[in-house]
C-alpha atoms as a PDB file:
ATOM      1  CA  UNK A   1      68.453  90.258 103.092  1.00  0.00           C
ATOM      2  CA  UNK A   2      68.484  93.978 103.822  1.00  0.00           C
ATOM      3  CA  UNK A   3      69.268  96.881 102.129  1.00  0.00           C
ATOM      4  CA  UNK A   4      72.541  96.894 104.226  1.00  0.00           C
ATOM      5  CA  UNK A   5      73.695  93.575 102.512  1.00  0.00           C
ATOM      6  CA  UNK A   6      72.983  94.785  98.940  1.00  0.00           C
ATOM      7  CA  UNK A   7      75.655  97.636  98.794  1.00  0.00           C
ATOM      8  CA  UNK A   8      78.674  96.194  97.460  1.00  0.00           C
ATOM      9  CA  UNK A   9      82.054  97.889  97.824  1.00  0.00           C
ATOM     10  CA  UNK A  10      82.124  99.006  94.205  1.00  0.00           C
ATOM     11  CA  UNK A  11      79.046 101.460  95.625  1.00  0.00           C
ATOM     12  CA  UNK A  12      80.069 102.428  98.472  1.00  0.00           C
ATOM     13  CA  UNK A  13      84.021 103.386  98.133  1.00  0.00           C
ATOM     14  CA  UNK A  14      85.886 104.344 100.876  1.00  0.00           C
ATOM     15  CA  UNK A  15      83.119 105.201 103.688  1.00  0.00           C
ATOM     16  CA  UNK A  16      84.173 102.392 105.441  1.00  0.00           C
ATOM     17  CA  UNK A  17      87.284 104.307 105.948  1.00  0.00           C
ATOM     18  CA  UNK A  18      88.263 106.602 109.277  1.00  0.00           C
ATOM     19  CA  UNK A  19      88.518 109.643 107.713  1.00  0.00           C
ATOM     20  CA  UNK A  20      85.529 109.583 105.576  1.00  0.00           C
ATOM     21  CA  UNK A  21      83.475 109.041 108.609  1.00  0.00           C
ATOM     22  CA  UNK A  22      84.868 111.627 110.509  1.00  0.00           C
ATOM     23  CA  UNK A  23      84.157 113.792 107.329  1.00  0.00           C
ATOM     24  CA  UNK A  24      80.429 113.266 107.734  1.00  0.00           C
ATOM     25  CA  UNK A  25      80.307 113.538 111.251  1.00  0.00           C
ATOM     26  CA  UNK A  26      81.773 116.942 110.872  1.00  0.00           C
ATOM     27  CA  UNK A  27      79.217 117.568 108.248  1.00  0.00           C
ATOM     28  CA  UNK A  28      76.262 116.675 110.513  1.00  0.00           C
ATOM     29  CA  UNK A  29      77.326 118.699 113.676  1.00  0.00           C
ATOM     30  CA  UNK A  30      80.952 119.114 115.735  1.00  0.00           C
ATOM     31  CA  UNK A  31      81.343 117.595 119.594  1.00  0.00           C
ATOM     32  CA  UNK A  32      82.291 119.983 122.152  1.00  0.00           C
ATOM     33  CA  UNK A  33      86.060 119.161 121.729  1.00  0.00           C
ATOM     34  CA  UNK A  34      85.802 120.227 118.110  1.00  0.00           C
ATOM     35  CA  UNK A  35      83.635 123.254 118.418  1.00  0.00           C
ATOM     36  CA  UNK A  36      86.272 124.297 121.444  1.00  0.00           C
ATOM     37  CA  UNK A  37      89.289 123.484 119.402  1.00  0.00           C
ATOM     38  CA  UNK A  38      88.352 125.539 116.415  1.00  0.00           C
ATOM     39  CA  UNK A  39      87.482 128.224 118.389  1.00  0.00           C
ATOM     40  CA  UNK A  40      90.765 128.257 120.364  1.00  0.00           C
ATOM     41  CA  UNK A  41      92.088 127.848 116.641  1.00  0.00           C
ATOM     42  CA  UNK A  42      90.011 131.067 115.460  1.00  0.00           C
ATOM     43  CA  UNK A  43      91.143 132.700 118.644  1.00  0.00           C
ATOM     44  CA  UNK A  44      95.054 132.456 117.750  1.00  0.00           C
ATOM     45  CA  UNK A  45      94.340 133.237 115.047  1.00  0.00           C
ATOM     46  CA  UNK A  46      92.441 137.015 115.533  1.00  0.00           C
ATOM     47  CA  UNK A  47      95.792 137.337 118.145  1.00  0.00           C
ATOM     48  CA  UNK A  48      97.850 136.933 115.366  1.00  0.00           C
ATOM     49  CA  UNK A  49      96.330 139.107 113.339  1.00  0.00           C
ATOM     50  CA  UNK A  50      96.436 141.801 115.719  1.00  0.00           C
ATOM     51  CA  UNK A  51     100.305 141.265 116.674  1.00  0.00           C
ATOM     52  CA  UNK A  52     101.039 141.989 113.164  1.00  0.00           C
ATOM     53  CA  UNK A  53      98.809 144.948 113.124  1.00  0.00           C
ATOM     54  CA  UNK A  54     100.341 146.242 116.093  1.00  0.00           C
ATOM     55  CA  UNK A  55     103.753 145.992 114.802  1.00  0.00           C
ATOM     56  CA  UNK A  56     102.773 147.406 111.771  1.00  0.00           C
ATOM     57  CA  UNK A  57     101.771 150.587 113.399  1.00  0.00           C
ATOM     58  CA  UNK A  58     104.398 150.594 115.699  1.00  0.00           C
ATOM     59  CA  UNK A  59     106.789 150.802 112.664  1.00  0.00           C
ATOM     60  CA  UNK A  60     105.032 153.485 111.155  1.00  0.00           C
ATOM     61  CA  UNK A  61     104.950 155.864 114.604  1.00  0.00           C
ATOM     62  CA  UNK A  62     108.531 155.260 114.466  1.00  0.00           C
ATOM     63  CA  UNK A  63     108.836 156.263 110.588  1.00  0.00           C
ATOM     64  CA  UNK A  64     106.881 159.200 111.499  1.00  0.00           C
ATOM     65  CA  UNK A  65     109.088 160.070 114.095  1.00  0.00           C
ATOM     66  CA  UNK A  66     111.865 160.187 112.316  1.00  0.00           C
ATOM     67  CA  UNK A  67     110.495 162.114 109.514  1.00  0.00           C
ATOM     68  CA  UNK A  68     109.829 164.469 112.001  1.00  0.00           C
ATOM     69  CA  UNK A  69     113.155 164.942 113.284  1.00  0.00           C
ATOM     70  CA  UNK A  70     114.381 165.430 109.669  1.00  0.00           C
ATOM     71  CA  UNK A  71     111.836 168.378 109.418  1.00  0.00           C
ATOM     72  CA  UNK A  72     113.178 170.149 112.869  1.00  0.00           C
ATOM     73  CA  UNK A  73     116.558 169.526 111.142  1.00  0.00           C
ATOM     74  CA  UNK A  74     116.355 171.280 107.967  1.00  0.00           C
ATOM     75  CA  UNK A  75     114.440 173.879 109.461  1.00  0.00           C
ATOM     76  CA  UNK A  76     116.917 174.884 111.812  1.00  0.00           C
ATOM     77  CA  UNK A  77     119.588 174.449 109.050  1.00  0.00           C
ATOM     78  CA  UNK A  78     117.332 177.331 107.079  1.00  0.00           C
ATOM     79  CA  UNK A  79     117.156 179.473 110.018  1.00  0.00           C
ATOM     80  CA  UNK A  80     120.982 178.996 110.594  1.00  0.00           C
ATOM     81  CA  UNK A  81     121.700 180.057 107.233  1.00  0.00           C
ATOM     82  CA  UNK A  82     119.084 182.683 107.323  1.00  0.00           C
ATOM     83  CA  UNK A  83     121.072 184.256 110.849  1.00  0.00           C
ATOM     84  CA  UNK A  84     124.234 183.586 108.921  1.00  0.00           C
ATOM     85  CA  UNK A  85     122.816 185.930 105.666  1.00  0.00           C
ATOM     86  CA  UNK A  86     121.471 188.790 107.941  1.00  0.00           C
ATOM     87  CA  UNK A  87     124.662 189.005 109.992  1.00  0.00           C
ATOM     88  CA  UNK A  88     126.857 188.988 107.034  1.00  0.00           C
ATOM     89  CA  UNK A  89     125.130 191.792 105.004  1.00  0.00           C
ATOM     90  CA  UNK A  90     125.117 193.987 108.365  1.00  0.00           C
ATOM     91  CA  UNK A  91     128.818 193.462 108.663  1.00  0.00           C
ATOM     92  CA  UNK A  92     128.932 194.434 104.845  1.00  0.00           C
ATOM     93  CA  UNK A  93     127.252 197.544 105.891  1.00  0.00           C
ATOM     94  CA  UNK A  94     129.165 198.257 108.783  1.00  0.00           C
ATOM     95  CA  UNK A  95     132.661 197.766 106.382  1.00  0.00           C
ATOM     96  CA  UNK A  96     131.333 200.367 103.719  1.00  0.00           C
ATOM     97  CA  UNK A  97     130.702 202.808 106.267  1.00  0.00           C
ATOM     98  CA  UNK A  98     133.810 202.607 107.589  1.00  0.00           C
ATOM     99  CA  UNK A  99     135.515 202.252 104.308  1.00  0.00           C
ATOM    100  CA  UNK A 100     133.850 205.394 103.459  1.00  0.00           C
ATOM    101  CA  UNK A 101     134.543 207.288 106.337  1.00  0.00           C
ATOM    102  CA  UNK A 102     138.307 206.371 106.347  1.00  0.00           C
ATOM    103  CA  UNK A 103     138.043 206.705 102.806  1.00  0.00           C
ATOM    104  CA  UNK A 104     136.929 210.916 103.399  1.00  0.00           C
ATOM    105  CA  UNK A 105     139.416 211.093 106.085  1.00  0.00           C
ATOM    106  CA  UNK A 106     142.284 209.966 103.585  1.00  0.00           C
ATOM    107  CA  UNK A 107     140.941 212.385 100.876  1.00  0.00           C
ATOM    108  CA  UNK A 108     140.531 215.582 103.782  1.00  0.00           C
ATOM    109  CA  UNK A 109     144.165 214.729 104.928  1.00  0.00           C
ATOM    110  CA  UNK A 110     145.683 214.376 101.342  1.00  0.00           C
ATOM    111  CA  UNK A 111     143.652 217.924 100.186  1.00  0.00           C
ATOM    112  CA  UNK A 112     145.560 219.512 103.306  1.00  0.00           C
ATOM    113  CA  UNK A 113     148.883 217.934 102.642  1.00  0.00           C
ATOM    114  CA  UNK A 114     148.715 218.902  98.326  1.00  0.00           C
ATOM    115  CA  UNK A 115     147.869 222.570  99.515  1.00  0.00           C
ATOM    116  CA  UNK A 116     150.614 222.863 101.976  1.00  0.00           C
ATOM    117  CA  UNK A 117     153.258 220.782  99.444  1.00  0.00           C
ATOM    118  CA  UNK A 118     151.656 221.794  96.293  1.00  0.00           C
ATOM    119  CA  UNK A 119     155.598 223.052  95.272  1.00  0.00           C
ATOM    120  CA  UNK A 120     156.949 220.175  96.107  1.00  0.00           C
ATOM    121  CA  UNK A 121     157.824 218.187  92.987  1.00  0.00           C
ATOM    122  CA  UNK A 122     159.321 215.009  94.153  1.00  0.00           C
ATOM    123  CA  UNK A 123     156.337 214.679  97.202  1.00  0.00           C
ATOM    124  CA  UNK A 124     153.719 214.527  94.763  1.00  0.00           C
ATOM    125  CA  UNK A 125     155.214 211.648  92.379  1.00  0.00           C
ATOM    126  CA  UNK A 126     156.173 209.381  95.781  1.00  0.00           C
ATOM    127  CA  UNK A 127     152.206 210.208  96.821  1.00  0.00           C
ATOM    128  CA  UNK A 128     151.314 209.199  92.989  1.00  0.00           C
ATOM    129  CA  UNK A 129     153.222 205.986  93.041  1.00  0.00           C
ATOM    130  CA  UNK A 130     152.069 205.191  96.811  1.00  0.00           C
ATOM    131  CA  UNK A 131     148.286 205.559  95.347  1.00  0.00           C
ATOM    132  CA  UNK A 132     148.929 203.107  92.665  1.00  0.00           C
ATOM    133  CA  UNK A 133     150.235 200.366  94.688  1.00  0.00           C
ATOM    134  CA  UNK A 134     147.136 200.627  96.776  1.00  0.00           C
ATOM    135  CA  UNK A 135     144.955 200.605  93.951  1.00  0.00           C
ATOM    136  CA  UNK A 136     146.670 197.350  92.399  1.00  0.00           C
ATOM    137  CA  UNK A 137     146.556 195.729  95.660  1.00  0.00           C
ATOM    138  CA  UNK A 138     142.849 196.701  96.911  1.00  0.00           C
ATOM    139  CA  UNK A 139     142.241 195.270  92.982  1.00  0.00           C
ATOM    140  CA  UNK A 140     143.983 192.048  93.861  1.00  0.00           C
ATOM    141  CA  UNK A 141     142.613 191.666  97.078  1.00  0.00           C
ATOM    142  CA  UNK A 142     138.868 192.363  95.767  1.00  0.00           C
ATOM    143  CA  UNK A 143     139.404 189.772  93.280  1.00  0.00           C
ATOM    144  CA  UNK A 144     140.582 187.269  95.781  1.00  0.00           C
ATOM    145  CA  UNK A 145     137.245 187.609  97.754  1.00  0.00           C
ATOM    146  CA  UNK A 146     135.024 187.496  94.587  1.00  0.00           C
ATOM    147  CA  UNK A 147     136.734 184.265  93.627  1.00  0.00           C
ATOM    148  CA  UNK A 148     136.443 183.043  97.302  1.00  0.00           C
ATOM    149  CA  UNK A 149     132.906 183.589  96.941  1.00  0.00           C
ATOM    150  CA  UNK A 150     131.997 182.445  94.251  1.00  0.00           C
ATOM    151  CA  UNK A 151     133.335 178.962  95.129  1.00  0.00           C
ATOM    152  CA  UNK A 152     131.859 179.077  98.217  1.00  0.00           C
ATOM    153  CA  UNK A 153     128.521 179.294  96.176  1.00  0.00           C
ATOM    154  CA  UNK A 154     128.801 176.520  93.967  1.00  0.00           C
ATOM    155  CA  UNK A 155     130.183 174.327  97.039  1.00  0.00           C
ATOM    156  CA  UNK A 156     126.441 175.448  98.581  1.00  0.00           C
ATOM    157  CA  UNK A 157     124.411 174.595  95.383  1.00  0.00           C
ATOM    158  CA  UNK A 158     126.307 170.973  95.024  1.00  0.00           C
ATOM    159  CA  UNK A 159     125.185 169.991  98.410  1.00  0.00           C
ATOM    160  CA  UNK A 160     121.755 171.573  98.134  1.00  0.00           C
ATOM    161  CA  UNK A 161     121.571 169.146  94.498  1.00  0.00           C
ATOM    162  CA  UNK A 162     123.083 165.822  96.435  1.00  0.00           C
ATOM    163  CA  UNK A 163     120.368 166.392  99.414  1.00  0.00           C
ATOM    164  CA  UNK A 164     117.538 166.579  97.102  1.00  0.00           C
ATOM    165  CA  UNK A 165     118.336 163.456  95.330  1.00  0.00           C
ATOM    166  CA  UNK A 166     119.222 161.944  98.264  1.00  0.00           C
ATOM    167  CA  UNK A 167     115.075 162.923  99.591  1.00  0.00           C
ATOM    168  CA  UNK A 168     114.092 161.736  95.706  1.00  0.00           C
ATOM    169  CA  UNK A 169     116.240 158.195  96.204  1.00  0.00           C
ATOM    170  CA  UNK A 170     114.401 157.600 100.107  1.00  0.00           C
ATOM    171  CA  UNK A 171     110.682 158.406  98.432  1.00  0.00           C
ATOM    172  CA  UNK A 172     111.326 155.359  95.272  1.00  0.00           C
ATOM    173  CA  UNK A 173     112.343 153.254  98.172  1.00  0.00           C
ATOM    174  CA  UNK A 174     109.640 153.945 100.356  1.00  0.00           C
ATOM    175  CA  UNK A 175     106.931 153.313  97.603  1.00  0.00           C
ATOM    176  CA  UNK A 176     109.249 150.501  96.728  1.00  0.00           C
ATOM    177  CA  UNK A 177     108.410 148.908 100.216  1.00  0.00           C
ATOM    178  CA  UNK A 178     104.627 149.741 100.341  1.00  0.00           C
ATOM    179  CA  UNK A 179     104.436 148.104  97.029  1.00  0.00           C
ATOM    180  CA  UNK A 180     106.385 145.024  98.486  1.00  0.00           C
ATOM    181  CA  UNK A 181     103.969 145.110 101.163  1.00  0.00           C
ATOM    182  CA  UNK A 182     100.861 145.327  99.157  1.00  0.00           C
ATOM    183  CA  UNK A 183     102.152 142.299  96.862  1.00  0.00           C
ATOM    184  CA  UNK A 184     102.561 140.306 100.265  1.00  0.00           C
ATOM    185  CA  UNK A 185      99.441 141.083 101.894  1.00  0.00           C
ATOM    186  CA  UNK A 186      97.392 139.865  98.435  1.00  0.00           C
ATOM    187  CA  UNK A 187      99.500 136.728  97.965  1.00  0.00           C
ATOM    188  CA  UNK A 188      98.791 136.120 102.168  1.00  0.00           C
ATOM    189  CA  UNK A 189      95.115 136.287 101.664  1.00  0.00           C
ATOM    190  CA  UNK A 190      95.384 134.451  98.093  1.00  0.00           C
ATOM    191  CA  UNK A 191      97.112 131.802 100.290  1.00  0.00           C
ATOM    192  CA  UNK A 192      94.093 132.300 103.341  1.00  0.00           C
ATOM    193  CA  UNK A 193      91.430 131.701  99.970  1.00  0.00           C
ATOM    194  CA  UNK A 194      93.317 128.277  99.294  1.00  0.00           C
ATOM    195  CA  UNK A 195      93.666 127.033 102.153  1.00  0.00           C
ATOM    196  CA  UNK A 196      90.021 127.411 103.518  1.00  0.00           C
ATOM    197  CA  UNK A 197      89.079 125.449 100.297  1.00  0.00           C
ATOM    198  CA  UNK A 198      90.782 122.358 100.877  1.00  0.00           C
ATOM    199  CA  UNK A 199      89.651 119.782 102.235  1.00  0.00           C
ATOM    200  CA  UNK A 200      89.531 118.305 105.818  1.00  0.00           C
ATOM    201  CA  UNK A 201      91.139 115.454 105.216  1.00  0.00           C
ATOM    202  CA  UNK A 202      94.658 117.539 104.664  1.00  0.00           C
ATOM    203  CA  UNK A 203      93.910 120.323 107.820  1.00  0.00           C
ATOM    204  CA  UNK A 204      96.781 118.461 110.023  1.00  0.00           C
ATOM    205  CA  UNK A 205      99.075 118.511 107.057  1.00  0.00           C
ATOM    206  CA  UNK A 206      98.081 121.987 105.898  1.00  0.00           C
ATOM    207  CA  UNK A 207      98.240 123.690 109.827  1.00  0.00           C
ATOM    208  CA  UNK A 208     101.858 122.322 110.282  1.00  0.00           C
ATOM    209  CA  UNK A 209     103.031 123.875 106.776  1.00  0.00           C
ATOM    210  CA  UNK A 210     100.663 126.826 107.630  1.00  0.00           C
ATOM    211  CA  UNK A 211     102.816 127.196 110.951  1.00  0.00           C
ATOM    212  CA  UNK A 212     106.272 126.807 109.826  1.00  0.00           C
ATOM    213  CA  UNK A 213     105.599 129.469 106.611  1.00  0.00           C
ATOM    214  CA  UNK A 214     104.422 132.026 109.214  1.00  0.00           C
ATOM    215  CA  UNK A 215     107.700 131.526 111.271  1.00  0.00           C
ATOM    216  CA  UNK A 216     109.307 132.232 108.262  1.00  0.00           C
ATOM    217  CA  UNK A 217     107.700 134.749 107.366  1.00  0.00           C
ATOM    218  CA  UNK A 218     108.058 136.438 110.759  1.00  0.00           C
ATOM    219  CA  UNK A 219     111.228 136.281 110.604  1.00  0.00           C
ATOM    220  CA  UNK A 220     112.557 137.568 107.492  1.00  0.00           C
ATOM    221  CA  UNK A 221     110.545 140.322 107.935  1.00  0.00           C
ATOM    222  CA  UNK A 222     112.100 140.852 111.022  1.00  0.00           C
ATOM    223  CA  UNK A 223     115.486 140.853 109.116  1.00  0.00           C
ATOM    224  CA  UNK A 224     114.059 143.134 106.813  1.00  0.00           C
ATOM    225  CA  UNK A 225     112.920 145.316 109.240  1.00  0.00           C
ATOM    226  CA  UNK A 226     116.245 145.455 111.404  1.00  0.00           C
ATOM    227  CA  UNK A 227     118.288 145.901 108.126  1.00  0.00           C
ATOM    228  CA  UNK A 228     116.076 148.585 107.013  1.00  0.00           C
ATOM    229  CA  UNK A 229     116.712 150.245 110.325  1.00  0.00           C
ATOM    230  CA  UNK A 230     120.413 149.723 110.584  1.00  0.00           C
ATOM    231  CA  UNK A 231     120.668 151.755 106.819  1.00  0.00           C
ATOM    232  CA  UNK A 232     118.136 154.757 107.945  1.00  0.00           C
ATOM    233  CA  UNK A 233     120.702 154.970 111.512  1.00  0.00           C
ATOM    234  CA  UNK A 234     123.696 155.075 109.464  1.00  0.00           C
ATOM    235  CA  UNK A 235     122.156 157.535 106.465  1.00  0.00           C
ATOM    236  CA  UNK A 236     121.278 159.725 109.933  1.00  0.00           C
ATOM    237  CA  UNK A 237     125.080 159.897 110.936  1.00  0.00           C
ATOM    238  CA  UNK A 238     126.108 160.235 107.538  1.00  0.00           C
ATOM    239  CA  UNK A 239     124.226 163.639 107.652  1.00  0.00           C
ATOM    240  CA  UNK A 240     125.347 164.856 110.907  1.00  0.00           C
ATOM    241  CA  UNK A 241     128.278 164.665 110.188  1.00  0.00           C
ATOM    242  CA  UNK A 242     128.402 166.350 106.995  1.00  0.00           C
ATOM    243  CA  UNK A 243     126.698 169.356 109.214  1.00  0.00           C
ATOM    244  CA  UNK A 244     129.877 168.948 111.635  1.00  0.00           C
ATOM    245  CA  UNK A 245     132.471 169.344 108.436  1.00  0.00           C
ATOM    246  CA  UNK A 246     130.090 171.881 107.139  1.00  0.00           C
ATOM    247  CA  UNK A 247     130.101 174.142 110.827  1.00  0.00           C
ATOM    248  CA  UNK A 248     133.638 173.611 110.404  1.00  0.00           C
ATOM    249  CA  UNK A 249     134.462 174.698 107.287  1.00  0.00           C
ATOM    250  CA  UNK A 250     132.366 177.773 108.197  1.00  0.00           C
ATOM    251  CA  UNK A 251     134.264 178.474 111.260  1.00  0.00           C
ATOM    252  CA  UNK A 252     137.592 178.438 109.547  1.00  0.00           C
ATOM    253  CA  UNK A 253     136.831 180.592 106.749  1.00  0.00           C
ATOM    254  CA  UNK A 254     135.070 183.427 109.365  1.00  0.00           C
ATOM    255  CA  UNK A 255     138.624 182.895 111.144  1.00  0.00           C
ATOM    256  CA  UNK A 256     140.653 183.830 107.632  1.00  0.00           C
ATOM    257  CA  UNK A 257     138.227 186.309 107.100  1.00  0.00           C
ATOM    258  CA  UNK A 258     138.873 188.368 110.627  1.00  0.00           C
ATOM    259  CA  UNK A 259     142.509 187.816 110.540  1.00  0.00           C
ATOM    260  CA  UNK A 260     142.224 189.548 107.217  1.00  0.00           C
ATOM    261  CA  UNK A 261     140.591 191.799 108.367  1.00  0.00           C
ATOM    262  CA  UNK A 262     142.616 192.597 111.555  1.00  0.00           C
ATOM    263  CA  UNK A 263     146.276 192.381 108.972  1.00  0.00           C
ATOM    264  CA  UNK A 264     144.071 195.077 106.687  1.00  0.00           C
ATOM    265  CA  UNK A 265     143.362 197.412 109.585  1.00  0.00           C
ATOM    266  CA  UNK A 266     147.262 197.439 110.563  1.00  0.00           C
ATOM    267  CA  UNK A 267     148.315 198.329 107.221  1.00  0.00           C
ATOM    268  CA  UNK A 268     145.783 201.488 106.614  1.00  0.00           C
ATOM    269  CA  UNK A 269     146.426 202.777 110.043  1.00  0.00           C
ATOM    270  CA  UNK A 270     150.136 204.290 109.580  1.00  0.00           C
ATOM    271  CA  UNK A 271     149.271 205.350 105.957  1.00  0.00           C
ATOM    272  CA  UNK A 272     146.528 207.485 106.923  1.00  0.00           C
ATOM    273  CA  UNK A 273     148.783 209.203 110.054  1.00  0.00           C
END
């Protein structure tokens, strides 16, 4: 009897099964078709790996992109607004002076007109009641602007506070979303860990599952990505036009503001003749 015949099948187990044999045979060396399967296996997967790193930095070139465009945005918007400042106070300027130098014309003609009427009784209260009515509506009128203004200003510093928490809202979402990412990318190599500790009896099972969470993964993030897109497209039109109503509003009020001015120049002309 040999030592064969002794074993009995409470010893031995299952090694008379398939898989367990196939277990030690890929303990004590692979064939060929093994060895080139796994490394066509190892291959896909390194081609995998660097798909997803290439999309990865393709999305961030993008991001970049578009951050830069923001930046070339608000810094034209500053230098608009900068122009815009300069060009007003040197129209101020040019106003006073000629304010002032109607305003000594006025006062040279009225000194010649009280010396040559000084007698004249009823010519000097007309002239007194003409100057009031001026004054009162040069008061009005300067009151009108300062009011204008000072809308105008808070308008400017309630869209100067919505941008900025509009830019604080977009940086919590973006560490939202590397957060997100970082929790994925743990759990994905938690998963990797697992998977190369089970056994090879479940590899079939484990490479189809394997394959069909990857395809989902894929393409949710996809989703994700193409939502996430879709928003940051529509948050960019939202802006322009904002600057299109904004330009507008701008070029009506410089409109009211010249045909004032025109409507002011015709009424000082025939007073000062």
């Amino acid at each position: 009897m040999t030592t064969g015949d002794v074993w009995t099948a409470e010893a031995t187990g299952d090694w008379g099964a398939e898989e367990s044999w196939e277990s030690v045979d890929g303990n004590q060396g692979l064939s060929k078709a093994e060895l080139s399967k796994k490394e066509g296996e190892e291959r896909r997967k390194e081609l995998e790996r660097k798909e997803r790193e290439k999309r990865s930095k393709e999305w961030e070139e993008k991001w970049k992109e578009l951050e830069g465009r923001r930046k070339e945005l608000e810094r034209k918007e500053r230098e608009e607004r900068r122009k815009e400042l300069e060009r007003k106070e040197w129209e101020e300027r040019r106003k006073e002076l000629e304010r002032k130098e109607w305003e000594e014309r006025r006062k040279e003609l009225e000194r010649k007109e009280w010396e040559e009427r000084r007698k004249e009784l009823e010519r000097k209260e007309r002239e007194e009641r003409r100057k009031e009515l001026e004054r009162k509506e040069w008061e009005e009128r300067r009151k009108e602007l300062e009011r204008k203004e000072l809308e105008r200003k808070e308008l400017e510093r309630k869209e100067w506070e919505e941008r900025r928490k509009e830019l604080e809202r977009k940086e919590l979402e973006k560490k939202e979303r590397e957060e997100r990412r970082k929790e994925l990318e743990r759990k994905e190599l938690e998963r990797k860990e697992r998977e190369e500790r089970r056994k090879e009896l479940e590899r079939k099972e484990r490479e189809e599952r394997r394959k069909e969470l990857e395809k989902k993964e894929r393409e949710k993030r996809s989703k994700e990505w193409e939502e996430k897109w879709k928003e940051m497209e529509g948050r960019r039109k939202e802006l322009e036009r904002k600057e299109l109503e904004k330009k507008e509003l701008e070029r009506k009020e410089r409109e009211e503001r010249k045909e004032w001015e025109e409507k002011s120049s015709l009424k000082l002309g025939p007073k000062l003749d």
